[in-house]
PDB file of N, CA and C in Angstrom:
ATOM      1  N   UNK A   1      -0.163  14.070   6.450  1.00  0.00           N
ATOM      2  CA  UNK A   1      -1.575  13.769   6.335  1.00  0.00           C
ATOM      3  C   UNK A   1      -1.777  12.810   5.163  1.00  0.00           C
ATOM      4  N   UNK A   2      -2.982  11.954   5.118  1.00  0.00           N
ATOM      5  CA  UNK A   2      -2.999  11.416   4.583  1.00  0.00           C
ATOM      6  C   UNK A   2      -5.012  11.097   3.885  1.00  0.00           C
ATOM      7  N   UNK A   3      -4.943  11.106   3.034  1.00  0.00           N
ATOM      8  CA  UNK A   3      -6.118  10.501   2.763  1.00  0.00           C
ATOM      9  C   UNK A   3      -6.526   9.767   1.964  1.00  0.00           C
ATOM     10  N   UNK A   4      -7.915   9.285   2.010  1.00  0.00           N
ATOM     11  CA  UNK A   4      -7.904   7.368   1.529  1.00  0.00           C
ATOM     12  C   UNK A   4      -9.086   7.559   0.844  1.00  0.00           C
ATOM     13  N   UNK A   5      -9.638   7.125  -0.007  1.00  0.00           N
ATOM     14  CA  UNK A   5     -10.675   7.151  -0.733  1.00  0.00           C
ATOM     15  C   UNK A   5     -10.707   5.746  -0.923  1.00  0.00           C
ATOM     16  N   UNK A   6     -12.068   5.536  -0.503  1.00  0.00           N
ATOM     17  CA  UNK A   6     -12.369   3.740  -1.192  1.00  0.00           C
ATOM     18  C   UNK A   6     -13.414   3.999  -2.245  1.00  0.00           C
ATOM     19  N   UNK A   7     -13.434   3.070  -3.382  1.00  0.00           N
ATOM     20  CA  UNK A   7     -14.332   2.919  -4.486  1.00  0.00           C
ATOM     21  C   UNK A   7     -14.656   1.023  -4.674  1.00  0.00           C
ATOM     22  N   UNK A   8     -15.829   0.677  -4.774  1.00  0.00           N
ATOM     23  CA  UNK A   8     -15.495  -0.674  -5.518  1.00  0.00           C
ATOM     24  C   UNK A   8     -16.191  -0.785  -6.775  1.00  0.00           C
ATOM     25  N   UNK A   9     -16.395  -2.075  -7.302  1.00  0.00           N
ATOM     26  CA  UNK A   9     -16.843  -2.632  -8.411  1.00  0.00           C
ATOM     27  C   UNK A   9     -17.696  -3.920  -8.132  1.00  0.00           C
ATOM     28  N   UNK A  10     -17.551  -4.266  -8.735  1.00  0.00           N
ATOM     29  CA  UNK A  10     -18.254  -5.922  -8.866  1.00  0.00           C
ATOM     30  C   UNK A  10     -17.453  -6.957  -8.960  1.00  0.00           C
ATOM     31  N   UNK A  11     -16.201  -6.519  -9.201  1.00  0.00           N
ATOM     32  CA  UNK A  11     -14.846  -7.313  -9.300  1.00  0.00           C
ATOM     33  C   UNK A  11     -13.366  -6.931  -8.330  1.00  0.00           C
ATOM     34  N   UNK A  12     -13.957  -5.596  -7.556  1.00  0.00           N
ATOM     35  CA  UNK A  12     -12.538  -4.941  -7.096  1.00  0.00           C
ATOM     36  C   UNK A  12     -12.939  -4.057  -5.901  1.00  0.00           C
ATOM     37  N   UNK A  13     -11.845  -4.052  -5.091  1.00  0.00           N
ATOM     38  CA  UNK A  13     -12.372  -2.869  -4.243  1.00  0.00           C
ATOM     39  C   UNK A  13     -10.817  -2.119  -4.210  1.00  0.00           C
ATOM     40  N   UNK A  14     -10.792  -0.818  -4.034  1.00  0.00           N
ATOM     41  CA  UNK A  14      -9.432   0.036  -4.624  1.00  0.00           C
ATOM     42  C   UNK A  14      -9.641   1.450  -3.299  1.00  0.00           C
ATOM     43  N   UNK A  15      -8.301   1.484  -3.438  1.00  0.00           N
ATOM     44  CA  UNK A  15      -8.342   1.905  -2.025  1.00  0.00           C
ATOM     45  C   UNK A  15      -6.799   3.233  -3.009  1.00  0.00           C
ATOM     46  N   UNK A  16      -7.418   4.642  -2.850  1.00  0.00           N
ATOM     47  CA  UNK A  16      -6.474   5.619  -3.352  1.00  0.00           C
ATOM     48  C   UNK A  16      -6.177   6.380  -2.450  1.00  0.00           C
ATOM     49  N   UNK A  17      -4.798   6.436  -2.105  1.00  0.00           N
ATOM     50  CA  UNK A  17      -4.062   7.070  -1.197  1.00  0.00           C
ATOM     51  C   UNK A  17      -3.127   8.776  -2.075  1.00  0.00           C
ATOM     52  N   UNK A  18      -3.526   9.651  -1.245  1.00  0.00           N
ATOM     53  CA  UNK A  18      -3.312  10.763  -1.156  1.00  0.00           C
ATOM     54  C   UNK A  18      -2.398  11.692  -0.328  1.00  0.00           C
ATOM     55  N   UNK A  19      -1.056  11.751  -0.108  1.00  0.00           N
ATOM     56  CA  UNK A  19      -0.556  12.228   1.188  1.00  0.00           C
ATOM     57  C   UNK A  19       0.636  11.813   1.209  1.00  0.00           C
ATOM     58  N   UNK A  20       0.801  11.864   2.799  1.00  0.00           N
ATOM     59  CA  UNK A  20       2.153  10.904   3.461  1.00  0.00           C
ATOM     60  C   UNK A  20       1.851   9.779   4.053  1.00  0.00           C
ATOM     61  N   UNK A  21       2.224   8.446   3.599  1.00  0.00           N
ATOM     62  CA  UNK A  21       1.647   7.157   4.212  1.00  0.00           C
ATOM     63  C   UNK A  21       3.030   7.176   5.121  1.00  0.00           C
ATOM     64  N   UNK A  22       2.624   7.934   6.767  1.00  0.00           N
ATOM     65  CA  UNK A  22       3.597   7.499   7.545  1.00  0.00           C
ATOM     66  C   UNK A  22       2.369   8.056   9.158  1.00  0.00           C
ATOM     67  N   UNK A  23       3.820   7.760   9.846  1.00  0.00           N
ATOM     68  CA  UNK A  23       2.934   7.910  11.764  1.00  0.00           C
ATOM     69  C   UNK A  23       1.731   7.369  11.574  1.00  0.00           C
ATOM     70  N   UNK A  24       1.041   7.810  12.482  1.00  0.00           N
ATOM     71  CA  UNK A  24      -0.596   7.476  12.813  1.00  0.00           C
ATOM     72  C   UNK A  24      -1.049   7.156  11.529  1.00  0.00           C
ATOM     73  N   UNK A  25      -1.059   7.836  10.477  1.00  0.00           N
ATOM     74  CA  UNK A  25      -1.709   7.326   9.138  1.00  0.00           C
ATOM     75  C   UNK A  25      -1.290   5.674   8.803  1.00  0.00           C
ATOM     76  N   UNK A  26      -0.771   5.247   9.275  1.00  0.00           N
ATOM     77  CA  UNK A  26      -0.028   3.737   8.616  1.00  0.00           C
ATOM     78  C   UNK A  26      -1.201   2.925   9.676  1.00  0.00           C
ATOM     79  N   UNK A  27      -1.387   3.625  11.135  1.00  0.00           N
ATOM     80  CA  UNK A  27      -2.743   2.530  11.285  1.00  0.00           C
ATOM     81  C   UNK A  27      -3.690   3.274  11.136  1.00  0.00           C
ATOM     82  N   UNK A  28      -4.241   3.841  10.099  1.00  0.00           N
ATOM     83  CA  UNK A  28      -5.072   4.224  10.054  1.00  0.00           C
ATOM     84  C   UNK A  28      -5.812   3.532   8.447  1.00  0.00           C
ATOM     85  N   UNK A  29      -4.459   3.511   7.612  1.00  0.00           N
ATOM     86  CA  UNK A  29      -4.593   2.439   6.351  1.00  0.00           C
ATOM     87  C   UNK A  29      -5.099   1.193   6.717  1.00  0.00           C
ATOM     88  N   UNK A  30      -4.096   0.555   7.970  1.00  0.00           N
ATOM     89  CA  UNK A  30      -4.751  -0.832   8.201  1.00  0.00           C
ATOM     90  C   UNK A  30      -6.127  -1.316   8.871  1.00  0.00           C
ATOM     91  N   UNK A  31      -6.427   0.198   9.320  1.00  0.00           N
ATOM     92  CA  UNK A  31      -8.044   0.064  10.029  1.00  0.00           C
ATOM     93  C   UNK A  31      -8.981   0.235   8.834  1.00  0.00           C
ATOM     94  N   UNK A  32      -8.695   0.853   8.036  1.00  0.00           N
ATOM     95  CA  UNK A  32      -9.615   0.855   6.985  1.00  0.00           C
ATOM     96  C   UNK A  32      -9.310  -0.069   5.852  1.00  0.00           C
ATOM     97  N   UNK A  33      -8.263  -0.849   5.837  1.00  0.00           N
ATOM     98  CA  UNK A  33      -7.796  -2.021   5.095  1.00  0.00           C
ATOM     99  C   UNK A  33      -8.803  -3.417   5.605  1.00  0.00           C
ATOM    100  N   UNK A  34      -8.546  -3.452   6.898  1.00  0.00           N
ATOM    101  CA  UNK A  34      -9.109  -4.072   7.690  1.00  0.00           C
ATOM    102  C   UNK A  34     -10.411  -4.231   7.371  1.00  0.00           C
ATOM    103  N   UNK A  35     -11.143  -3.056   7.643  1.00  0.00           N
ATOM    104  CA  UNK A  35     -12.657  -2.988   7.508  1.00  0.00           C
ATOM    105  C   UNK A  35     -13.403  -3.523   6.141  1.00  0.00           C
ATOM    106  N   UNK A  36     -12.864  -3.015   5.334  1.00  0.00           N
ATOM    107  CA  UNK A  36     -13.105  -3.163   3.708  1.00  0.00           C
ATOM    108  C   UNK A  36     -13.076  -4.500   3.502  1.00  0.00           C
ATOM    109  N   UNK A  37     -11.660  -5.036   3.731  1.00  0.00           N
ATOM    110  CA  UNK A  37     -11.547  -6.417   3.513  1.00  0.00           C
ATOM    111  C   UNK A  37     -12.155  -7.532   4.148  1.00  0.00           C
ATOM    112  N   UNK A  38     -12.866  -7.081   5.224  1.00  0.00           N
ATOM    113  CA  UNK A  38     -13.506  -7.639   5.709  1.00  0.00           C
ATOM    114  C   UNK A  38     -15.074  -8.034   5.375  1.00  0.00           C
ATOM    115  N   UNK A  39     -15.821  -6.663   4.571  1.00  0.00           N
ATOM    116  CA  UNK A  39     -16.884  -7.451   4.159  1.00  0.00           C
ATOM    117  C   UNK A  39     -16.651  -7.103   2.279  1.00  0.00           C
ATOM    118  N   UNK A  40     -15.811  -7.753   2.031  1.00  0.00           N
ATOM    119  CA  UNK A  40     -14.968  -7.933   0.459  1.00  0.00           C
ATOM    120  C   UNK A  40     -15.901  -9.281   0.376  1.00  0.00           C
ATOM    121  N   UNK A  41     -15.905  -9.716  -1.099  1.00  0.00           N
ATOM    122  CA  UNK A  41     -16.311 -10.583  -1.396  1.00  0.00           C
ATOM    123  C   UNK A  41     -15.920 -11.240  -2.352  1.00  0.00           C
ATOM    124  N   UNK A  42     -14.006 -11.592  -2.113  1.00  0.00           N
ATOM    125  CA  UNK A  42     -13.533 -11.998  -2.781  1.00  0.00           C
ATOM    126  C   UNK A  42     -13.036 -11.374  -3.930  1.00  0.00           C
ATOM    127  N   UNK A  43     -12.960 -10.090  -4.321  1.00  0.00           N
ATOM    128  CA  UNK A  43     -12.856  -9.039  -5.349  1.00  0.00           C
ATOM    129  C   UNK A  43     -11.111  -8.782  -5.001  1.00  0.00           C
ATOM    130  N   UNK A  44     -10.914  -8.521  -6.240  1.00  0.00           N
ATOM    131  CA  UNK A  44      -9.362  -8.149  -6.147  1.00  0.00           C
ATOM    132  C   UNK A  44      -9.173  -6.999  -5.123  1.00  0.00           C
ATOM    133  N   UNK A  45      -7.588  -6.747  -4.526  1.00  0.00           N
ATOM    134  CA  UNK A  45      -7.084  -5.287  -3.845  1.00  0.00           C
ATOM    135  C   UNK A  45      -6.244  -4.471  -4.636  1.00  0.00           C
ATOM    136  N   UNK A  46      -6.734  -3.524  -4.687  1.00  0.00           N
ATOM    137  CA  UNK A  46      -5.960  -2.428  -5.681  1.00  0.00           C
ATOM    138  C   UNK A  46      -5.804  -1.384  -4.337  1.00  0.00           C
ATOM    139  N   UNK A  47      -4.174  -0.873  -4.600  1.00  0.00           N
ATOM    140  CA  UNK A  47      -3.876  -0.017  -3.721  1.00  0.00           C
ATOM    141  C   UNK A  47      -3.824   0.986  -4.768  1.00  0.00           C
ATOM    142  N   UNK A  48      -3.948   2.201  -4.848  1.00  0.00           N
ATOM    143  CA  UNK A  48      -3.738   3.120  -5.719  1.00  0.00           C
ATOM    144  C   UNK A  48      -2.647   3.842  -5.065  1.00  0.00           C
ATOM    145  N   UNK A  49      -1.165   4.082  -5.033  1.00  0.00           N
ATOM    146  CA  UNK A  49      -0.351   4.867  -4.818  1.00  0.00           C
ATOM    147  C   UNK A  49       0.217   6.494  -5.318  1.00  0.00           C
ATOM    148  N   UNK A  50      -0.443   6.613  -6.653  1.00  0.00           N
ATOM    149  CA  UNK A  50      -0.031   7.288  -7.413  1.00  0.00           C
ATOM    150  C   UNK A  50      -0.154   9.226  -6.950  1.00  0.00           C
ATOM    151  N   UNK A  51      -0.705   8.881  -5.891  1.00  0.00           N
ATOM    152  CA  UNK A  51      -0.524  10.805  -5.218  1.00  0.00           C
ATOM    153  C   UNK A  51       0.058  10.526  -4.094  1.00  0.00           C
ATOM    154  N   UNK A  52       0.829   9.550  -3.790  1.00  0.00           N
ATOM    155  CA  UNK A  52       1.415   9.454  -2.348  1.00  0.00           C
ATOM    156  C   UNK A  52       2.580  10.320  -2.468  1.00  0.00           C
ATOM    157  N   UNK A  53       3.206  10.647  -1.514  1.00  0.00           N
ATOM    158  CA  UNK A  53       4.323  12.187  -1.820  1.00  0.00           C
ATOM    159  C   UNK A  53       5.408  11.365  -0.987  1.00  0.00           C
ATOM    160  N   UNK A  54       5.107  10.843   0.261  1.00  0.00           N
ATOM    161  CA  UNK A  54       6.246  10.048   0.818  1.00  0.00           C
ATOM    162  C   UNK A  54       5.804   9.013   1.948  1.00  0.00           C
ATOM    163  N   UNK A  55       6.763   7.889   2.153  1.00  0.00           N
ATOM    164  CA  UNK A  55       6.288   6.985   2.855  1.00  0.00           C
ATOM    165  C   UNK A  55       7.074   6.531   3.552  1.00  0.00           C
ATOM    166  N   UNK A  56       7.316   6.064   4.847  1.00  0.00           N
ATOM    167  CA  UNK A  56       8.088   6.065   5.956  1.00  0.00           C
ATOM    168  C   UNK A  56       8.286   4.533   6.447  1.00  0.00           C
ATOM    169  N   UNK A  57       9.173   4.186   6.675  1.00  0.00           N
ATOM    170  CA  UNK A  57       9.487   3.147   7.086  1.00  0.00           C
ATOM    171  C   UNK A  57       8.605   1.739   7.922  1.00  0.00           C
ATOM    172  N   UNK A  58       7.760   2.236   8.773  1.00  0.00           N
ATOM    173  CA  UNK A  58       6.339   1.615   8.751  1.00  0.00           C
ATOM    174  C   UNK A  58       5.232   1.459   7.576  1.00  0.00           C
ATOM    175  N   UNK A  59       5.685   2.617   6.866  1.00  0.00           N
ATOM    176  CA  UNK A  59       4.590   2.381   5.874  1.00  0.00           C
ATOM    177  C   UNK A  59       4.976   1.690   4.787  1.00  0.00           C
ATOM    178  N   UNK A  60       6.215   1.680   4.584  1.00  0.00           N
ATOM    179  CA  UNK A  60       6.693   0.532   3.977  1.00  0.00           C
ATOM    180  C   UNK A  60       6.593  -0.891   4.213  1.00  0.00           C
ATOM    181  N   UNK A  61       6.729  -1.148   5.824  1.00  0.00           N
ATOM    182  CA  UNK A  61       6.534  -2.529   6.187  1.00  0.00           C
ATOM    183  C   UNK A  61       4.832  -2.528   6.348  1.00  0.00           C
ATOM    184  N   UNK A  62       3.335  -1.795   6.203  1.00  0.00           N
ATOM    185  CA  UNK A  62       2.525  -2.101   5.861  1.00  0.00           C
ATOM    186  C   UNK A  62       1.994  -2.276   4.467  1.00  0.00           C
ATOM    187  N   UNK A  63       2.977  -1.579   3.691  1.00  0.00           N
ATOM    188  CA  UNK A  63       2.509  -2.225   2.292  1.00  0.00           C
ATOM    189  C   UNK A  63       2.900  -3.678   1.834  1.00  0.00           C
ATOM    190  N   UNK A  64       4.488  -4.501   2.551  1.00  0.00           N
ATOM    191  CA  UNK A  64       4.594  -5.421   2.239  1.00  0.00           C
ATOM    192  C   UNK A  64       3.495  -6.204   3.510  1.00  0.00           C
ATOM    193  N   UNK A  65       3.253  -6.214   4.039  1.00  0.00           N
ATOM    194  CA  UNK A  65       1.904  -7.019   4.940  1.00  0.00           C
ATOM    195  C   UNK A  65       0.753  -7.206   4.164  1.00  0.00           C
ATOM    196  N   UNK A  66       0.220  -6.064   3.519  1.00  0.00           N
ATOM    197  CA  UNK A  66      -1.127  -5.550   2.587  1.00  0.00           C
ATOM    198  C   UNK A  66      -0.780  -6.469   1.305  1.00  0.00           C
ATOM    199  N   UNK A  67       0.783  -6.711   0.828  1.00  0.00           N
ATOM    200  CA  UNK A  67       0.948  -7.275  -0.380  1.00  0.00           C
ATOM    201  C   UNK A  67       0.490  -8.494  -0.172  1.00  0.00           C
ATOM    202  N   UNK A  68       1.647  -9.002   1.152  1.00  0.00           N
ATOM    203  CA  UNK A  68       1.221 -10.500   1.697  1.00  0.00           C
ATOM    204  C   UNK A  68      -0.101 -11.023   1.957  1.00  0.00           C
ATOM    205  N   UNK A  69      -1.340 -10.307   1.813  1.00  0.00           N
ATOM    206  CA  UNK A  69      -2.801 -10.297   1.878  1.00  0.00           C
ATOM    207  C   UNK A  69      -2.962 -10.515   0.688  1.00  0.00           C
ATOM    208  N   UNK A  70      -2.481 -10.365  -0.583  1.00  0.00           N
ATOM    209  CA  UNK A  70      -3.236 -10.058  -1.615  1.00  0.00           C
ATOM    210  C   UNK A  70      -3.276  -8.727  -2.380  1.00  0.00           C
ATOM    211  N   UNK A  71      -2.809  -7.433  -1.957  1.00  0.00           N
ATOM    212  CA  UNK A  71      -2.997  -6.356  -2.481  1.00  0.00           C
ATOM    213  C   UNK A  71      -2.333  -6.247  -4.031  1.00  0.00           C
ATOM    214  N   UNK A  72      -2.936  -5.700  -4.730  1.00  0.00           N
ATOM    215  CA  UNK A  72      -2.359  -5.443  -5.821  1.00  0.00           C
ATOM    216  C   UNK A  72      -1.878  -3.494  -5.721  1.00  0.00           C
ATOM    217  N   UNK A  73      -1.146  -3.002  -6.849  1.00  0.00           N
ATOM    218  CA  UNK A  73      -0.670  -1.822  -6.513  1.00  0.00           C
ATOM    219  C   UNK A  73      -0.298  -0.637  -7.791  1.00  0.00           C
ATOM    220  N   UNK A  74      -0.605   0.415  -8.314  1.00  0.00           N
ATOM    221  CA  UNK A  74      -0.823   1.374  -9.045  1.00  0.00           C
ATOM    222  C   UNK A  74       0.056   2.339  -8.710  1.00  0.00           C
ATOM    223  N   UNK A  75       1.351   2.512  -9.307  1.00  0.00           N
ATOM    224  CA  UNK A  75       2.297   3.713  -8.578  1.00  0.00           C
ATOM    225  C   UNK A  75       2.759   4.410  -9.779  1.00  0.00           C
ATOM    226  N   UNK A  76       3.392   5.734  -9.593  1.00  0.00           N
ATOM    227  CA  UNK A  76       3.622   6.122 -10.760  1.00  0.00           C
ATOM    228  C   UNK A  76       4.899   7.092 -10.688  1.00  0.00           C
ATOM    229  N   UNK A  77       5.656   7.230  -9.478  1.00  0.00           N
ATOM    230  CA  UNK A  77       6.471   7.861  -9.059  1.00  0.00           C
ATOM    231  C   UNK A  77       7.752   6.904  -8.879  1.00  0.00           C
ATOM    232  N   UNK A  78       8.634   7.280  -9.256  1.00  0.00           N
ATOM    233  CA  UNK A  78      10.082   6.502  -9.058  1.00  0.00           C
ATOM    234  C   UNK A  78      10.166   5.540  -7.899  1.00  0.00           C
ATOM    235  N   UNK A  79      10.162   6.927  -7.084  1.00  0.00           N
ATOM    236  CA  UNK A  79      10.410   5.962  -5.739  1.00  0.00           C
ATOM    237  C   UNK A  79       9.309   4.866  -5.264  1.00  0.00           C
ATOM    238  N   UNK A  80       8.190   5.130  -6.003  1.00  0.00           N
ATOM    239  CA  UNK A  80       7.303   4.218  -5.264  1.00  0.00           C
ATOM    240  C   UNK A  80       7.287   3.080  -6.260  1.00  0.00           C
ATOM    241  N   UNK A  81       7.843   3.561  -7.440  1.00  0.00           N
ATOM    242  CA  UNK A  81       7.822   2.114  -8.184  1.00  0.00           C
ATOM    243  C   UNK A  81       8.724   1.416  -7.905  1.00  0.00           C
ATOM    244  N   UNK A  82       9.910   1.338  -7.377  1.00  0.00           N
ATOM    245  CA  UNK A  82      11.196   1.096  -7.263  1.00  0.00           C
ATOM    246  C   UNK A  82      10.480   0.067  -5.611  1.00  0.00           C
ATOM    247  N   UNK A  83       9.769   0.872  -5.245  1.00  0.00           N
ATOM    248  CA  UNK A  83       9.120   0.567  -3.327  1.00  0.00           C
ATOM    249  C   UNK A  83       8.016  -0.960  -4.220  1.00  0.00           C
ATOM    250  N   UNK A  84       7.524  -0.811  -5.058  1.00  0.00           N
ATOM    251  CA  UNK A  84       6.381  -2.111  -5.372  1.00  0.00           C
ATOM    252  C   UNK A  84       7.028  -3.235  -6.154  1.00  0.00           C
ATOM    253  N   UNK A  85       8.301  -2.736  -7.129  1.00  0.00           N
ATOM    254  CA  UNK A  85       9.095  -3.641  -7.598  1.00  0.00           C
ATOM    255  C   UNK A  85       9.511  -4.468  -6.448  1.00  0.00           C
ATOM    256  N   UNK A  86      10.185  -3.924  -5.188  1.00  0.00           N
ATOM    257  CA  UNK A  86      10.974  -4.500  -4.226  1.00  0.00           C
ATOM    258  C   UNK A  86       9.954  -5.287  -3.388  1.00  0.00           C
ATOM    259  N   UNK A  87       8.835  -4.656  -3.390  1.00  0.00           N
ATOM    260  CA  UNK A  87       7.420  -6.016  -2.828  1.00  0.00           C
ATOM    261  C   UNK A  87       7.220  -7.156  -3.184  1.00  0.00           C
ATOM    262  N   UNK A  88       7.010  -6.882  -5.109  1.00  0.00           N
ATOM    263  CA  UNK A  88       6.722  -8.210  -5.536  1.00  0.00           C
ATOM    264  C   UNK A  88       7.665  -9.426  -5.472  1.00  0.00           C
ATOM    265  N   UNK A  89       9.277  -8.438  -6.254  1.00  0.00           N
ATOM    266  CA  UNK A  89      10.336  -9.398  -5.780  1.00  0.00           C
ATOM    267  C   UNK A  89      10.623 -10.170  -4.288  1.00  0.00           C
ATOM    268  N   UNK A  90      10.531  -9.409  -3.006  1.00  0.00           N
ATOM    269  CA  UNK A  90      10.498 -10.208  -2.070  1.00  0.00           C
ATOM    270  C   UNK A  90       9.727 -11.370  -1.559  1.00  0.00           C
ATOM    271  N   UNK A  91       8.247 -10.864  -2.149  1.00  0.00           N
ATOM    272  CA  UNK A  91       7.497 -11.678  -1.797  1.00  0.00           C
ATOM    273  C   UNK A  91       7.223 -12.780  -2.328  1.00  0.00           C
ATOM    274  N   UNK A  92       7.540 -12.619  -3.557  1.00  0.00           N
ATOM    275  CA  UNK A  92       7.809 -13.835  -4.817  1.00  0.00           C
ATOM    276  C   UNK A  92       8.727 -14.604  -3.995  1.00  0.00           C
ATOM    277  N   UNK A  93      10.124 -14.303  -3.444  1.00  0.00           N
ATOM    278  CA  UNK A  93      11.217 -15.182  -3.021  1.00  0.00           C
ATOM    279  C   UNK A  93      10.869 -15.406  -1.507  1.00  0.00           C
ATOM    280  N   UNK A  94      10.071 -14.929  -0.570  1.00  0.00           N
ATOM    281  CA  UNK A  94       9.733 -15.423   0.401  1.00  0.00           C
ATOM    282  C   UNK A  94      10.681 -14.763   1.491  1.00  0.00           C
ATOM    283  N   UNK A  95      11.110 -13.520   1.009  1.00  0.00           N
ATOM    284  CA  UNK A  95      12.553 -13.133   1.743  1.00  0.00           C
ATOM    285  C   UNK A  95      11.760 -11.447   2.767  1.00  0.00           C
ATOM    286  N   UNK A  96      12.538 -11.252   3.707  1.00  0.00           N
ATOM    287  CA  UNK A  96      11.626  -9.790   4.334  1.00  0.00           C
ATOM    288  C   UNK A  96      12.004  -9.122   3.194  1.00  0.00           C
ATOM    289  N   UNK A  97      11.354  -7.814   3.197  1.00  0.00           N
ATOM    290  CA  UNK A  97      11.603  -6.715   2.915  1.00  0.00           C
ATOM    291  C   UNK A  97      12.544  -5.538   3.517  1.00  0.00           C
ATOM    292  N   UNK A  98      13.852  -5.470   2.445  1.00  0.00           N
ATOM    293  CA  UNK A  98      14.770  -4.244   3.053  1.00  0.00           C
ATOM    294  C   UNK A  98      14.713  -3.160   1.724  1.00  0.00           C
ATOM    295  N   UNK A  99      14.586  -1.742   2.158  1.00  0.00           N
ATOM    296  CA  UNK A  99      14.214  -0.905   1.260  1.00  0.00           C
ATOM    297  C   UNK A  99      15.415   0.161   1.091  1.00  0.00           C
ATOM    298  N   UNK A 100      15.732   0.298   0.250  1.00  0.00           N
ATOM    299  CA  UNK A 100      16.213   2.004   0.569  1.00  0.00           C
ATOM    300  C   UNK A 100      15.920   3.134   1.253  1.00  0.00           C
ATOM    301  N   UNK A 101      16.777   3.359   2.202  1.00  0.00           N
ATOM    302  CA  UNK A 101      16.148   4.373   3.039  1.00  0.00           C
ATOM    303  C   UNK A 101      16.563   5.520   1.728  1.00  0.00           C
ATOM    304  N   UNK A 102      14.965   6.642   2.030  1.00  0.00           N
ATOM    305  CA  UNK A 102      14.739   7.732   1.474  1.00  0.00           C
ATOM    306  C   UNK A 102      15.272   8.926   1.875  1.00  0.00           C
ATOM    307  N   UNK A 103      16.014   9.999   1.402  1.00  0.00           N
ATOM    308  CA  UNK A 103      16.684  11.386   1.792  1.00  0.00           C
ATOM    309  C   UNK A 103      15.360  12.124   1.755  1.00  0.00           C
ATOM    310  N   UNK A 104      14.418  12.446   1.542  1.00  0.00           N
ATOM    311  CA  UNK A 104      13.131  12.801   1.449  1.00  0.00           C
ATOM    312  C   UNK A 104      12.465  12.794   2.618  1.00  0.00           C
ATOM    313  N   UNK A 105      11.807  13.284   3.917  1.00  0.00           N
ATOM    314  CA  UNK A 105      11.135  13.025   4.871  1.00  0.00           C
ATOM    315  C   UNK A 105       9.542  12.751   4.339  1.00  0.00           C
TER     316      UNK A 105
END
């Protein structure tokens, strides 16, 4: 399960994830990614990661998509920092994204 809390600002709109970002939840991020960003007004993307518990191989390839948009990202757990390091670096070099697969479901 997963859940999403949106907040904005005047400068940001931030999107805090709670859960397992995997199955059905991964389009369920991009429907509400979608929506938000859609009537955005140019305001930064903040993903907030920092209560995510685990994330699955789709949800990995929607965070590097979300990066490739623009997302910015807030993690605070090993693995997920290790998961946003490997975003920026790829995306900086223009290369896909290959991750460590996780022993963790």
């Amino acid at each position: 399960m997963l859940k999403i809390t949106n907040s904005a600002t005047v400068n940001e709109d931030r999107w805090i994830l709670c859960g397992h970002l995997a199955g059905l939840w991964v389009a369920e991020l991009r429907s509400n990614w979608d929506q938000i960003r859609d009537r955005s007004r140019g305001r930064k993307y903040v993903i907030d990661l920092s209560d995510v518990t685990g994330i699955d191989k789709r949800g990995e390839e929607l965070l590097g998509e979300l990066k490739e948009e623009g997302a910015e990202f807030v993690a605070k757990g090993l693995y997920t920092k290790h998961l946003i390091e490997n975003l920026n670096s790829n995306v900086r070099r223009g290369r896909s994204m290959r991750y460590p697969r996780r022993d963790n479901p």
